[in-house]
C-alpha atoms as a PDB file:
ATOM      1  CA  UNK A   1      18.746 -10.778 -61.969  1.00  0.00           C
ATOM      2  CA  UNK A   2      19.931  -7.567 -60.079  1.00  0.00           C
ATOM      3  CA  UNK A   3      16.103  -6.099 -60.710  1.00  0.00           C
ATOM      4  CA  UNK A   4      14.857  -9.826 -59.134  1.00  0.00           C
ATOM      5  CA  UNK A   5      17.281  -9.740 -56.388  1.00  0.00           C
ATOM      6  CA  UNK A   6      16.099  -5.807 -55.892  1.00  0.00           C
ATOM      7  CA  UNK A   7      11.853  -7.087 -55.578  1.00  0.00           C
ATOM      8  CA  UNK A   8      12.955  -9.481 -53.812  1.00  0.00           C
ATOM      9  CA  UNK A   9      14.683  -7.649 -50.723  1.00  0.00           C
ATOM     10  CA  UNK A  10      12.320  -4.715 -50.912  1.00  0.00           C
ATOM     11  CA  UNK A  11       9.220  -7.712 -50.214  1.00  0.00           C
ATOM     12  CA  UNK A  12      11.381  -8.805 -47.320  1.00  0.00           C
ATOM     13  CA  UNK A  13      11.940  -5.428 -45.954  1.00  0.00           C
ATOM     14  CA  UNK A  14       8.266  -5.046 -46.190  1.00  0.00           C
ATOM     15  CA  UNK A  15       6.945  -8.007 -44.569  1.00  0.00           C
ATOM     16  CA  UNK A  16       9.716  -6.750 -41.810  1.00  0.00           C
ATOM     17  CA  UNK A  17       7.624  -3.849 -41.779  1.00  0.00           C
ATOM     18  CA  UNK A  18       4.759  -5.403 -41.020  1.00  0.00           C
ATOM     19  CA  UNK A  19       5.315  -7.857 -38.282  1.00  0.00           C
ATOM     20  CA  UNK A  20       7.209  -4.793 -36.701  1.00  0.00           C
ATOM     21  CA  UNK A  21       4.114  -3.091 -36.674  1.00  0.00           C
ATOM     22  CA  UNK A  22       1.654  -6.040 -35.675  1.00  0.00           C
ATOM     23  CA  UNK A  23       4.068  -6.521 -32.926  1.00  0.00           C
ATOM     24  CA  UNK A  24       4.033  -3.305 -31.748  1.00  0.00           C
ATOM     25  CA  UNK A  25      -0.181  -3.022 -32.636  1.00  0.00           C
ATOM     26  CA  UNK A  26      -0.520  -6.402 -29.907  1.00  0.00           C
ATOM     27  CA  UNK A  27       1.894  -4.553 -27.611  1.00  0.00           C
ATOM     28  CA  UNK A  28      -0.355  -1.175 -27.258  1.00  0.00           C
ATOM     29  CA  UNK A  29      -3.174  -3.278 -27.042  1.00  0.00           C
ATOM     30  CA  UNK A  30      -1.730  -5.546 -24.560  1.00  0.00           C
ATOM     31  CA  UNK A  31      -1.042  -1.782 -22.714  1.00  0.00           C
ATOM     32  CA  UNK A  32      -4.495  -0.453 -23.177  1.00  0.00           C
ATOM     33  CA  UNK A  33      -6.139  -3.527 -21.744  1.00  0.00           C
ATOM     34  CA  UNK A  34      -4.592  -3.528 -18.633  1.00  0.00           C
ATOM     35  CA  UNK A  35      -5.153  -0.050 -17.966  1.00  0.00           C
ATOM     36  CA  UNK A  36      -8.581  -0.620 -18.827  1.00  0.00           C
ATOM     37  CA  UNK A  37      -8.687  -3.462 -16.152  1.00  0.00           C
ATOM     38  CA  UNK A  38      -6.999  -0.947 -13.679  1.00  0.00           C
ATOM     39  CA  UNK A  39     -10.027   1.471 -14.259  1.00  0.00           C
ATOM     40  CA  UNK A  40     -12.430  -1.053 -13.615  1.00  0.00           C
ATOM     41  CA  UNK A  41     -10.597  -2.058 -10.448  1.00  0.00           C
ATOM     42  CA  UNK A  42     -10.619   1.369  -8.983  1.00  0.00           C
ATOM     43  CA  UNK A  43     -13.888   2.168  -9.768  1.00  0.00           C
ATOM     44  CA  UNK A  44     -14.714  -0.906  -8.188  1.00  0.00           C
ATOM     45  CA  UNK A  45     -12.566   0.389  -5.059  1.00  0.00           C
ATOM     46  CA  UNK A  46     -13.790   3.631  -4.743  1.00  0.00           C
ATOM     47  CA  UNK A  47     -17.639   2.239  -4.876  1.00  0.00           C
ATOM     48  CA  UNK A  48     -18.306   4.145  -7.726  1.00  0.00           C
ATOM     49  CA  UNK A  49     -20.765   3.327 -11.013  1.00  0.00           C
ATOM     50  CA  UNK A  50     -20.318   3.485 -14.371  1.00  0.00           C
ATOM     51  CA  UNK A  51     -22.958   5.866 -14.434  1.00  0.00           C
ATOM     52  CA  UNK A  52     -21.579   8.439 -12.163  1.00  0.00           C
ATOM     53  CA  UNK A  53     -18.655   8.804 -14.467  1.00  0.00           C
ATOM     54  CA  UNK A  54     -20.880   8.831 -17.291  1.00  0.00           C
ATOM     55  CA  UNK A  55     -22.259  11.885 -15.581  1.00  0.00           C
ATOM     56  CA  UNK A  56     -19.022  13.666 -14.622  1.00  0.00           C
ATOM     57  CA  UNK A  57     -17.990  13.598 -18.174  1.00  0.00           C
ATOM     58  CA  UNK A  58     -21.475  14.106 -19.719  1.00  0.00           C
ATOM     59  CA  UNK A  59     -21.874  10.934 -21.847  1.00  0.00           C
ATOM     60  CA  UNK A  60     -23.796   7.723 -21.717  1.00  0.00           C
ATOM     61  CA  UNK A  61     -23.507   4.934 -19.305  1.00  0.00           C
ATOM     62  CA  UNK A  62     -23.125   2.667 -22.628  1.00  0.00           C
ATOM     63  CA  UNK A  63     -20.351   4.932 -23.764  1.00  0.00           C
ATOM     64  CA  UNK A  64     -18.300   4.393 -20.886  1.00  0.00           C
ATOM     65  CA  UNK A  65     -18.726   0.642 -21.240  1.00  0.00           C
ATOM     66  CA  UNK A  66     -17.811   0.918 -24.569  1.00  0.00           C
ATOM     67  CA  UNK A  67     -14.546   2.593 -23.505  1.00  0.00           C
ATOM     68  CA  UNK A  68     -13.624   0.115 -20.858  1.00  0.00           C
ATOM     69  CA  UNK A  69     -14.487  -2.996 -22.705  1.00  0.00           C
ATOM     70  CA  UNK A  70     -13.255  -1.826 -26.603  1.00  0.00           C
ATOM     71  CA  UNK A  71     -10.221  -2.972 -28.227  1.00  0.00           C
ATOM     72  CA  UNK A  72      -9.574  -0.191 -30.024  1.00  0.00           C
ATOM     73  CA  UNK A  73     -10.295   3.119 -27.040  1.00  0.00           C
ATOM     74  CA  UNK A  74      -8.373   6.841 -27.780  1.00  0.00           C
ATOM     75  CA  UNK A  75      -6.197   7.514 -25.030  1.00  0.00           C
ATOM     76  CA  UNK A  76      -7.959  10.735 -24.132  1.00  0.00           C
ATOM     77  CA  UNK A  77     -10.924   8.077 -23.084  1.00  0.00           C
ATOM     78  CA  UNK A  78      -8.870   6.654 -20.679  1.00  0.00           C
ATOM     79  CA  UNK A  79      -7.412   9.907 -19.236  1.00  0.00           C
ATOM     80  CA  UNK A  80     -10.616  11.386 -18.750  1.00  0.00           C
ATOM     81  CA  UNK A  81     -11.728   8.289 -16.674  1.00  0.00           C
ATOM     82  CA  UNK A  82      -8.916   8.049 -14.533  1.00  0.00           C
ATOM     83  CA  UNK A  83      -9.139  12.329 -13.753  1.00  0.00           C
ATOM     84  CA  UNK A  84     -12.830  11.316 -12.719  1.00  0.00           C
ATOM     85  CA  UNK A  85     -11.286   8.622 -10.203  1.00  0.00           C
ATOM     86  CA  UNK A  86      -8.453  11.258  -9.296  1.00  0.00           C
ATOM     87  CA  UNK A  87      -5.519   9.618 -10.967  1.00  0.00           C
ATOM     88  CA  UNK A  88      -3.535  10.844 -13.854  1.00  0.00           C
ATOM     89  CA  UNK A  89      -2.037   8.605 -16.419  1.00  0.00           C
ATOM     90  CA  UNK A  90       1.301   8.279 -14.624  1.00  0.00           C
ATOM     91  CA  UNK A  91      -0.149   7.236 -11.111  1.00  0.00           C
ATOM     92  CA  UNK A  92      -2.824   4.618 -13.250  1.00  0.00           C
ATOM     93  CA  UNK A  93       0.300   3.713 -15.282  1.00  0.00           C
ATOM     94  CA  UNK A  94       2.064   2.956 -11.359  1.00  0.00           C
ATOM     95  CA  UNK A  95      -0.815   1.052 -10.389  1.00  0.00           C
ATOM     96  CA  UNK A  96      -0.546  -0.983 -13.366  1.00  0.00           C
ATOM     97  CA  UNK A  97       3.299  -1.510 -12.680  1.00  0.00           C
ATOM     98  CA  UNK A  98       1.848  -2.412  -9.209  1.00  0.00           C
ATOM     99  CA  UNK A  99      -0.403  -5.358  -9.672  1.00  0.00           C
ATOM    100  CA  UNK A 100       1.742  -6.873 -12.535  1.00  0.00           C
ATOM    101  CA  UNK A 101       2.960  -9.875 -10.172  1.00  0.00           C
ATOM    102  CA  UNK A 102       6.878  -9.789 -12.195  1.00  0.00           C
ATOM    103  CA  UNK A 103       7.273  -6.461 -10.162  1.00  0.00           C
ATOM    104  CA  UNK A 104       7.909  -8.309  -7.176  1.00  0.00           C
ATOM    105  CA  UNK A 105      11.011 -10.188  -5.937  1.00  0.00           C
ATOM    106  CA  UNK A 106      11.379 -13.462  -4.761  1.00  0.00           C
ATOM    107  CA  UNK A 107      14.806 -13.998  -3.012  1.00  0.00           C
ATOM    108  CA  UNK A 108      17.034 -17.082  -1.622  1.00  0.00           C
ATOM    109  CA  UNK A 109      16.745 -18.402   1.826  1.00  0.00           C
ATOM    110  CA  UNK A 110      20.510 -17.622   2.042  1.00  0.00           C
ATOM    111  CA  UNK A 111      19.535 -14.137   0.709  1.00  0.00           C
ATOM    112  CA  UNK A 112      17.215 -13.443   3.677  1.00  0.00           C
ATOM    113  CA  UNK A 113      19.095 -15.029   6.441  1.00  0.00           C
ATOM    114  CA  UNK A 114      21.766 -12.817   5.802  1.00  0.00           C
ATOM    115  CA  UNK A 115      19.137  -9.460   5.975  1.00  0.00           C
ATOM    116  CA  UNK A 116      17.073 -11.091   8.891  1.00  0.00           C
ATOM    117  CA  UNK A 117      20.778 -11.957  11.023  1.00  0.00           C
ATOM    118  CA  UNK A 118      21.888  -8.094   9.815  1.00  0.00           C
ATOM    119  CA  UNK A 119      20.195  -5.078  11.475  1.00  0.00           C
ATOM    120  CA  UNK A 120      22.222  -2.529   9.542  1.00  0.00           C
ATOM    121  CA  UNK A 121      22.159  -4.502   6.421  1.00  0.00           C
ATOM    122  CA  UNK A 122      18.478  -4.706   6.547  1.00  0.00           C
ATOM    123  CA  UNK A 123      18.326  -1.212   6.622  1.00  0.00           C
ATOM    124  CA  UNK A 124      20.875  -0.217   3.921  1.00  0.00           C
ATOM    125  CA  UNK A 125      19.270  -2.044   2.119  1.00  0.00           C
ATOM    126  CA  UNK A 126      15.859  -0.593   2.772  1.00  0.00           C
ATOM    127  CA  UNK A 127      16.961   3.143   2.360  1.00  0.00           C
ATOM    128  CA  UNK A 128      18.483   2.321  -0.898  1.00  0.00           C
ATOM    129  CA  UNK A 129      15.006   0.229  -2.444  1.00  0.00           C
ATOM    130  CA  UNK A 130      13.460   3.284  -1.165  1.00  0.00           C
ATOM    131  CA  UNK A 131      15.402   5.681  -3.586  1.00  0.00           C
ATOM    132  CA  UNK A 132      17.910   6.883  -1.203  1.00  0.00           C
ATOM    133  CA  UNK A 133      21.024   6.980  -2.403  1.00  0.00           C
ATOM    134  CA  UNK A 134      24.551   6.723  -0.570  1.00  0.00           C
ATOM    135  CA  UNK A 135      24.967  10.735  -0.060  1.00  0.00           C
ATOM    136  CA  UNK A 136      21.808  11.034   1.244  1.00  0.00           C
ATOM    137  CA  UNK A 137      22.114   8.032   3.711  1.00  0.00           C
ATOM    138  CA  UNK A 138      25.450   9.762   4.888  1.00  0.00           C
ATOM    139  CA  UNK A 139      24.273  12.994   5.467  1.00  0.00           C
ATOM    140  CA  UNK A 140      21.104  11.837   7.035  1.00  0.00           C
ATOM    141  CA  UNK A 141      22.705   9.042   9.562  1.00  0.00           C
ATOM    142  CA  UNK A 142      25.992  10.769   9.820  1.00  0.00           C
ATOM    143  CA  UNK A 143      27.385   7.320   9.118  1.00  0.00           C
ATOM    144  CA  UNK A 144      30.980   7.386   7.810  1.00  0.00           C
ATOM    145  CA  UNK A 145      31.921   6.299   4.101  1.00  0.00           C
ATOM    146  CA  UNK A 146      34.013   3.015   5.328  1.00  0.00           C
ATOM    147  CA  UNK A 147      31.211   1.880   7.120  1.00  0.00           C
ATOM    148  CA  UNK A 148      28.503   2.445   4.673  1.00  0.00           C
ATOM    149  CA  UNK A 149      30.459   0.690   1.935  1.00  0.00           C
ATOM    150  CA  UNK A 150      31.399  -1.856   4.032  1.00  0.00           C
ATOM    151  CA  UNK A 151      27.486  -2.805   3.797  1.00  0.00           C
ATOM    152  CA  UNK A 152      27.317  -1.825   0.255  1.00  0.00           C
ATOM    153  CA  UNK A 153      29.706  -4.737  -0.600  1.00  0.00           C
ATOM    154  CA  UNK A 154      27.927  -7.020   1.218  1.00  0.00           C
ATOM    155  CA  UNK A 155      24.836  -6.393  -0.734  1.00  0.00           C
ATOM    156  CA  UNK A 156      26.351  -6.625  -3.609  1.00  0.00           C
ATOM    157  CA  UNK A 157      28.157  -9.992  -2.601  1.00  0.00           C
ATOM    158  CA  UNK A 158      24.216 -10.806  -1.893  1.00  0.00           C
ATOM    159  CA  UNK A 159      23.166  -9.728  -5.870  1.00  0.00           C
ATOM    160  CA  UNK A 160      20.647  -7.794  -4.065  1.00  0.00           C
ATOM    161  CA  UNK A 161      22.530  -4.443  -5.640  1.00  0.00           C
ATOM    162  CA  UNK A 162      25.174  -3.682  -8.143  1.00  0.00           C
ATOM    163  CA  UNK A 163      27.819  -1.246  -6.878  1.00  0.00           C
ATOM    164  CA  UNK A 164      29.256   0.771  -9.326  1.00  0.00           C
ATOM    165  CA  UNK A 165      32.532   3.007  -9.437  1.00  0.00           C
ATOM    166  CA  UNK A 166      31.754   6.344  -7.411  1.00  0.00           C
ATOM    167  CA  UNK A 167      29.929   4.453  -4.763  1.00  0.00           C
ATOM    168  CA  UNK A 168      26.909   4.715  -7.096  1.00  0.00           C
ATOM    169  CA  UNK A 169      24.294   1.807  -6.748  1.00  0.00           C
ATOM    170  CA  UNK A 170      22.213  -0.191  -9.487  1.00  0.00           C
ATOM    171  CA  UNK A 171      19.178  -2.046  -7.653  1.00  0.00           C
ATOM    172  CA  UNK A 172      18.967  -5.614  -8.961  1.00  0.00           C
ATOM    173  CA  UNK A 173      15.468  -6.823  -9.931  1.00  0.00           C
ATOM    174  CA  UNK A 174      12.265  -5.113  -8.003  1.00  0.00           C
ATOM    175  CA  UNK A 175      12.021  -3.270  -5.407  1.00  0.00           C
ATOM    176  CA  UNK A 176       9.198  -5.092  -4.210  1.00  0.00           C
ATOM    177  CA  UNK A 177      10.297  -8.338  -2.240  1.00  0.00           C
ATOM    178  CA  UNK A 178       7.945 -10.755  -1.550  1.00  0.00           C
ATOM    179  CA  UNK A 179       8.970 -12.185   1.611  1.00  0.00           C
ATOM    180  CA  UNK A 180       8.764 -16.201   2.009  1.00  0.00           C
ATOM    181  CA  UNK A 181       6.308 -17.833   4.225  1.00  0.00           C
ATOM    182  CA  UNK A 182       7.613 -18.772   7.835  1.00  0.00           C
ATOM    183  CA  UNK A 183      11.123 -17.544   6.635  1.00  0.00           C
ATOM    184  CA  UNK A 184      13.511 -15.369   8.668  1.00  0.00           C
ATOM    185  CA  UNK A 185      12.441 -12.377   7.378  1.00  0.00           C
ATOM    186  CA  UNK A 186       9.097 -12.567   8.155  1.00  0.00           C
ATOM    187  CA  UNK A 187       9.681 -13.740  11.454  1.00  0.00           C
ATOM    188  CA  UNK A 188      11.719 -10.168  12.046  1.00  0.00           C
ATOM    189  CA  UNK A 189       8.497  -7.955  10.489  1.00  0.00           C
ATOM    190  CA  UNK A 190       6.055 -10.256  13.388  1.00  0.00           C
ATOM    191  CA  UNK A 191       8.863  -9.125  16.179  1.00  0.00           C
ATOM    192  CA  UNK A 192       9.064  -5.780  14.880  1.00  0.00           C
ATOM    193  CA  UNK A 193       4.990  -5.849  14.661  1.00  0.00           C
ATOM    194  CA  UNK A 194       4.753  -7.212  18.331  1.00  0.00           C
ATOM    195  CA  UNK A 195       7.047  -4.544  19.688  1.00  0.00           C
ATOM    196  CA  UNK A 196       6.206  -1.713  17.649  1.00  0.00           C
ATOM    197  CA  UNK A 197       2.146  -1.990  16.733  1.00  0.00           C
ATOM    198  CA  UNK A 198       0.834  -4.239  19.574  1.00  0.00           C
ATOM    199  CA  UNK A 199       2.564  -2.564  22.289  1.00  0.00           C
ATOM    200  CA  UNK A 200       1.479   1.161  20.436  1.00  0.00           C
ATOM    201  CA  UNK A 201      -1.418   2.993  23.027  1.00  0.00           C
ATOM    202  CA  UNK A 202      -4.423   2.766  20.550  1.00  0.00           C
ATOM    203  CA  UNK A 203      -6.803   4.816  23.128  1.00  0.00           C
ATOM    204  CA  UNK A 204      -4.632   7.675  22.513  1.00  0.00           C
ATOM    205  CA  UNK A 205      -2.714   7.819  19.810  1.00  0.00           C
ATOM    206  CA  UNK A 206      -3.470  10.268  17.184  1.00  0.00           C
ATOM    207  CA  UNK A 207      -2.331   8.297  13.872  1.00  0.00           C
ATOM    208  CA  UNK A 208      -5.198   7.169  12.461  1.00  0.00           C
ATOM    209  CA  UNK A 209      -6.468   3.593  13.012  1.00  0.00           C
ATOM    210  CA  UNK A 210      -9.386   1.315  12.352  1.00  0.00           C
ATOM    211  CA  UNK A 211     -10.814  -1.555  13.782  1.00  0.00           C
ATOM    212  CA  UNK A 212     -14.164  -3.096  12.374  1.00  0.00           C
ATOM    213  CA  UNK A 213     -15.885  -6.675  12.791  1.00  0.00           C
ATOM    214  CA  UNK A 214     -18.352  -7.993  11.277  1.00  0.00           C
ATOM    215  CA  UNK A 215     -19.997 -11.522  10.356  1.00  0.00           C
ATOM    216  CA  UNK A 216     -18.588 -12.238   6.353  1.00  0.00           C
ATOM    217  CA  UNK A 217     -18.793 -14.706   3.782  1.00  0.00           C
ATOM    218  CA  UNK A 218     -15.846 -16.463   1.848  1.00  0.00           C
ATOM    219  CA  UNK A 219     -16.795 -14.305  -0.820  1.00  0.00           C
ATOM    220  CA  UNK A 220     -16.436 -10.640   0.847  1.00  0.00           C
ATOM    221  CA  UNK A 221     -13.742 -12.035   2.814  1.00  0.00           C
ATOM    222  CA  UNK A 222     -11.299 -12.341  -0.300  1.00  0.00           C
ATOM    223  CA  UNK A 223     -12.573  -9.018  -1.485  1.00  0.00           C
ATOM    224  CA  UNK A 224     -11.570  -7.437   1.715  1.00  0.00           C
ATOM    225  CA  UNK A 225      -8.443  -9.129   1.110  1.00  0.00           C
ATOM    226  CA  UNK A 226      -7.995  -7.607  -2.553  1.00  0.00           C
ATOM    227  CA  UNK A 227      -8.427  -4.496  -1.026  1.00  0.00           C
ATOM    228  CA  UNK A 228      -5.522  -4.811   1.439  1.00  0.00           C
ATOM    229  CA  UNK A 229      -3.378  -5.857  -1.282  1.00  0.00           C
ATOM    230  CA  UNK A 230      -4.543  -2.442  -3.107  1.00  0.00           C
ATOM    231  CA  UNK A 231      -3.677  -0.094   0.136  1.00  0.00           C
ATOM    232  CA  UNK A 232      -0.281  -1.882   0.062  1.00  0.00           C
ATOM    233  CA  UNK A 233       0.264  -1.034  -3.666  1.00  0.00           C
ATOM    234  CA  UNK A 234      -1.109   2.893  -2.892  1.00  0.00           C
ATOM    235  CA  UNK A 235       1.621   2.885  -0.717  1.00  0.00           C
ATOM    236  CA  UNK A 236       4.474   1.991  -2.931  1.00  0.00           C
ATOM    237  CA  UNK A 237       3.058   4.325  -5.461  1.00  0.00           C
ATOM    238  CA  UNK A 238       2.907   7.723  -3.346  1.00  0.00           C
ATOM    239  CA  UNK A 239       6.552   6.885  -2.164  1.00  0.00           C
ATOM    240  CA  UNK A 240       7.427   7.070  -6.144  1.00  0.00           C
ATOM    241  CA  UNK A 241       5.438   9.729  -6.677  1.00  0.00           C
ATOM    242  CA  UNK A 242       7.294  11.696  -2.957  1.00  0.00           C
ATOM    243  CA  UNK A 243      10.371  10.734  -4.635  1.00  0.00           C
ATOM    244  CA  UNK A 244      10.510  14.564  -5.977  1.00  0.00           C
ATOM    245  CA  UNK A 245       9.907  16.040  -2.406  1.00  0.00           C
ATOM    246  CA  UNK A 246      12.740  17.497  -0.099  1.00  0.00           C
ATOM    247  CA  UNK A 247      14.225  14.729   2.167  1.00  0.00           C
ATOM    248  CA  UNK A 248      13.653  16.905   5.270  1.00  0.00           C
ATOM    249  CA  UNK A 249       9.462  17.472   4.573  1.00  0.00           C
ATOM    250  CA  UNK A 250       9.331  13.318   4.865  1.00  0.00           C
ATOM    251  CA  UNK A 251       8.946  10.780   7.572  1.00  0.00           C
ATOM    252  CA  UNK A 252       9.083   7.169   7.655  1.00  0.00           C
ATOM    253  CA  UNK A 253       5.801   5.259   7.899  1.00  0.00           C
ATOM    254  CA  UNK A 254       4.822   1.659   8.378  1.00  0.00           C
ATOM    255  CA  UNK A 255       1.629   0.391   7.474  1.00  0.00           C
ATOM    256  CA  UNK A 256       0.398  -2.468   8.886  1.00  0.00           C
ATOM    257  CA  UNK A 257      -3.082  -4.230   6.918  1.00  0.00           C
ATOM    258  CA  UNK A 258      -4.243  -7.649   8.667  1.00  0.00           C
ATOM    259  CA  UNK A 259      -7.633  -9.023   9.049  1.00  0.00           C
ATOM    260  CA  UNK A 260      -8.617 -12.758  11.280  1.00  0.00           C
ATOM    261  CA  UNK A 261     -11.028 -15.123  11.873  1.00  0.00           C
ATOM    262  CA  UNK A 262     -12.707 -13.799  15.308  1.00  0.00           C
ATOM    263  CA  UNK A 263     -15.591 -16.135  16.659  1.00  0.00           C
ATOM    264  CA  UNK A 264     -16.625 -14.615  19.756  1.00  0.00           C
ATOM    265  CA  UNK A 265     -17.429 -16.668  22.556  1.00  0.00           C
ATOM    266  CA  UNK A 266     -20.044 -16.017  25.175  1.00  0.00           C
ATOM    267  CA  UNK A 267     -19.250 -15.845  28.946  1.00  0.00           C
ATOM    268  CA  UNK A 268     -21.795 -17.517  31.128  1.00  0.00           C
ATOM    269  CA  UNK A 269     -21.877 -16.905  35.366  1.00  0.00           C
ATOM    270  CA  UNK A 270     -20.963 -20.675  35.418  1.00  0.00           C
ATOM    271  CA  UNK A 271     -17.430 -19.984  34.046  1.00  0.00           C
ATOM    272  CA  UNK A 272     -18.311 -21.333  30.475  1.00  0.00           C
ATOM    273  CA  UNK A 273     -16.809 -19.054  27.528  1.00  0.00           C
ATOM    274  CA  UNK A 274     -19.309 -20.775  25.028  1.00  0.00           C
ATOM    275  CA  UNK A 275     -18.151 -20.841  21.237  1.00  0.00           C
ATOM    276  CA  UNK A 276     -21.175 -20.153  18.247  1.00  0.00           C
ATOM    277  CA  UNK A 277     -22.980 -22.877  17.107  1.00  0.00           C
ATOM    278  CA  UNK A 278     -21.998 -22.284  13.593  1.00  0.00           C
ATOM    279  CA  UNK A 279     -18.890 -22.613  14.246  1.00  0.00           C
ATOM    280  CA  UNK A 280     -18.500 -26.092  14.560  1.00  0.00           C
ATOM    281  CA  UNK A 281     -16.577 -28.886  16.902  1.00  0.00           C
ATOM    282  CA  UNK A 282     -13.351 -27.844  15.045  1.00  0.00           C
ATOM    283  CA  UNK A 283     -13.531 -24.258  15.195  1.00  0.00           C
ATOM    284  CA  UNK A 284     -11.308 -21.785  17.295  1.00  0.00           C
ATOM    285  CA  UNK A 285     -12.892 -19.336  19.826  1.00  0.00           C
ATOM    286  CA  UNK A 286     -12.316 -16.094  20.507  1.00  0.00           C
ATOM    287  CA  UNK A 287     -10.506 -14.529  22.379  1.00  0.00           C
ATOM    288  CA  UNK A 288      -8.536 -17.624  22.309  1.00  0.00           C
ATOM    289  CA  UNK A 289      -7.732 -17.444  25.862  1.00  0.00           C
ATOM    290  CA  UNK A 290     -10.829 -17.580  26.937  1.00  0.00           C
ATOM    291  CA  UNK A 291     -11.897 -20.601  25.372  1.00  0.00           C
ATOM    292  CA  UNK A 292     -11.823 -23.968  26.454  1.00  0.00           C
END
């Protein structure tokens, strides 16, 4: 019985084996694939083709296919890619973090009424998602330790941090909050936009700015859109990877990414600010205030 008993546990402890490994087999693959799709995406960003990293790294076009479509691709493969695109494993590992939709953080209305009705609070809590921690934020504002943990406990009365003994903070969830739609904080980022980019003196300032238009379809239009979304992500990235740099060779930066509908009209000696054809009885001119 005690040999039975003995066959009998070590066929357990190997089929525990197994699934353990098959588990962690689906997981790596699971890993690869979306760094794979990462690849894809940034070679589609940068405007490159397959074949001109097929001739960086002196291979076939096929073999690079083979690489980003495989199951099964060494690791080295994917590294050598991603040096070809300018990204090392830990940045394409970021950007992976990055477009993985759970790394962002939906809170409660009551949540961001209390950050939109809050100056200071907003701000705390901005510093601290962005890896300052509660020395640093004294020293830099010269704000006094009452004070600052004054807002600390609010935040944490919010569950938006954990505050730990020492004054030491735990961020709760993301980092990345996806603000709602028409809520209170959004309506504070279109003030702050009104004041702070609309008002700025774009004929001479020396911060770099674009401004483009042209005539798209649906189609291009959501791809310009994905590519937003991707400069927003770079962002959040390079402030991880600045993390390492002295406080005092950093600035703040905002960056704002929009695009609109803009369907010029055409001024006539009559008065008439005429609207395209195309765009139909229900369409809205532009500049709006010119139409009518």
């Amino acid at each position: 019985m005690a040999g039975a008993d003995t066959d009998r546990g070590s066929a357990k402890e190997g089929a525990r084996q197994r699934s353990s490994a098959s588990t962690g087999a689906a997981g790596n693959h699971n890993q690869s694939r979306i760094l794979k799709d990462i690849l894809k995406q940034q070679i589609r960003i940068r405007g490159m083709r397959y074949q001109d990293i097929a001739d960086h790294l002196g291979v076939s076009v096929m073999t690079i296919k083979r690489y980003l479509n495989a199951e099964r691709v060494p690791i080295e493969a994917i590294e050598d890619i991603a040096t070809c695109l300018g990204l090392s494993l830990i940045e394409l590992a970021e950007f992976a973090k990055a477009n993985d939709g759970r790394q962002t953080l939906d809170l409660e209305l009551q949540q961001e009424s209390a950050l939109a009705a809050s100056y200071e609070l907003a701000l705390v809590r901005l510093l601290l998602y962005n890896g300052l921690t509660v020395e640093e934020i004294m020293t830099e504002y010269g704000v006094d330790e009452p004070t600052l943990v004054g807002l600390l406990t609010r935040l944490d009365r919010l569950k938006l941090i954990e505050l730990l003994p020492g004054n030491r903070v735990r961020i709760r969830g993301s980092r990345h909050i996806e603000w709602r739609r028409g809520g209170p904080m959004r309506r504070q980022i279109e003030q702050d936009i009104r004041e702070n980019f609309v008002k700025m003196d774009f004929a001479n300032t020396e911060s770099f700015y674009g401004y483009e238009t042209a005539r798209l379809s649906r189609s291009s239009v959501l791809q310009i859109e994905e590519h937003m979304r991707q400069l927003v992500r770079t962002m959040r990235i390079l402030q991880k990877v600045d993390q390492g740099v002295p406080i005092e060779q950093k600035q703040w930066y905002s960056l704002l990414v929009a695009q609109r509908e803009t369907n010029w009209g055409f001024p006539f000696p009559n008065g008439e600010f005429r609207a395209p054809r195309s765009l139909g009885p229900n369409g809205t001119v532009y500049p709006a205030n010119r139409g009518g």
